[in-house]
Protein backbone atom coordinates (compact mmCIF):
# COMPACT_ATOMS: atom_id res chain seq x y z
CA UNK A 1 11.20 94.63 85.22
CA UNK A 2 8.73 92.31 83.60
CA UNK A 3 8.70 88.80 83.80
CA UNK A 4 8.10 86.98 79.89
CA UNK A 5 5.34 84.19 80.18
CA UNK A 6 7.28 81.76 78.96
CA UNK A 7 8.80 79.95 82.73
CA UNK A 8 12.48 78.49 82.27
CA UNK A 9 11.19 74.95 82.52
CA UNK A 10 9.37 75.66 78.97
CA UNK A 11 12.15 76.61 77.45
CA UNK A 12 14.65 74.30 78.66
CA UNK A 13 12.34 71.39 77.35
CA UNK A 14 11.96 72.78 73.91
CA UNK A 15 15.68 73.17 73.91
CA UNK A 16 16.37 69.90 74.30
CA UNK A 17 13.53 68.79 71.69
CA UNK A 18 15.47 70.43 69.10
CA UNK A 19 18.18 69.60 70.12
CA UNK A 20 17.34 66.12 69.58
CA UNK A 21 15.13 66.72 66.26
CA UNK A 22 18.40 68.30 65.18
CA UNK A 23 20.82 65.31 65.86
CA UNK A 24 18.28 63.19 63.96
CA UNK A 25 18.44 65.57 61.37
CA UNK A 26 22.13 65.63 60.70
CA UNK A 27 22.31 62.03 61.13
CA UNK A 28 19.82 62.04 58.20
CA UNK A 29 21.76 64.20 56.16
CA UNK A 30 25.02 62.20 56.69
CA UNK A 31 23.22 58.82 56.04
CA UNK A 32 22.31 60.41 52.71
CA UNK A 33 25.62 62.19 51.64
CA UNK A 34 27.50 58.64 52.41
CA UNK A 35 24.82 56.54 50.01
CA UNK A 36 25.33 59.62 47.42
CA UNK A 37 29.08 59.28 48.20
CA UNK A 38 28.86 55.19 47.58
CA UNK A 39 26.53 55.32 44.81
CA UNK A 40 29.20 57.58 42.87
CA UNK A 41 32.01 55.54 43.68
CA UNK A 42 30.43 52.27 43.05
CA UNK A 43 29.23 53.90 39.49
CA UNK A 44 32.59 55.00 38.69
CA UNK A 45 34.23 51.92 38.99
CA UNK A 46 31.99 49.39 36.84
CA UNK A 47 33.68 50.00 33.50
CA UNK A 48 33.14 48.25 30.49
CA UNK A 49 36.50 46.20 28.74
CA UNK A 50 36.37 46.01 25.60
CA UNK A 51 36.79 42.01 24.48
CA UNK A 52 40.05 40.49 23.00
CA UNK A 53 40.62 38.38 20.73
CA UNK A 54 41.98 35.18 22.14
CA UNK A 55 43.51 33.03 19.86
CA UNK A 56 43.93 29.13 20.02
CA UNK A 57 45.73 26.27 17.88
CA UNK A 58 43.12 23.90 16.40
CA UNK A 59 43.67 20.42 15.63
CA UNK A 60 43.90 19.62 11.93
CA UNK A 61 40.77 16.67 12.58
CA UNK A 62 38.51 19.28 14.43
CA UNK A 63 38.32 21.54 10.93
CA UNK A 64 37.93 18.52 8.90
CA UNK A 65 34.16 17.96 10.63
């Protein structure tokens, strides 16, 4: 039986270092997939209204000006 190079105290270190670059990783991907998320909802809600016509009595001395 050989023995690999690599000693056990290697490898558990880089196995926690990607274990951490990968945490950061999906919270980066989850940080971005909630601002895509907000962005669409945000854009899907501002909808023009058309205007209306609002109409109002006028007094008879206002139109005379």
């Amino acid at each position: 039986m050989s023995r690999s190079p690599i000693s056990r105290s290697s490898l558990s270190r880089s196995s926690s270092s990607r274990s951490g670059g990968s945490r950061a990783l999906i919270l980066l991907v989850v940080v971005i997939v909630a601002l895509v998320g907000g962005l669409f909802f945000l854009s899907g809600s501002a909808t023009e209204k058309p205007p209306v016509t609002v109409e109002k009595r006028v007094a008879l001395e206002n139109l005379a000006n």
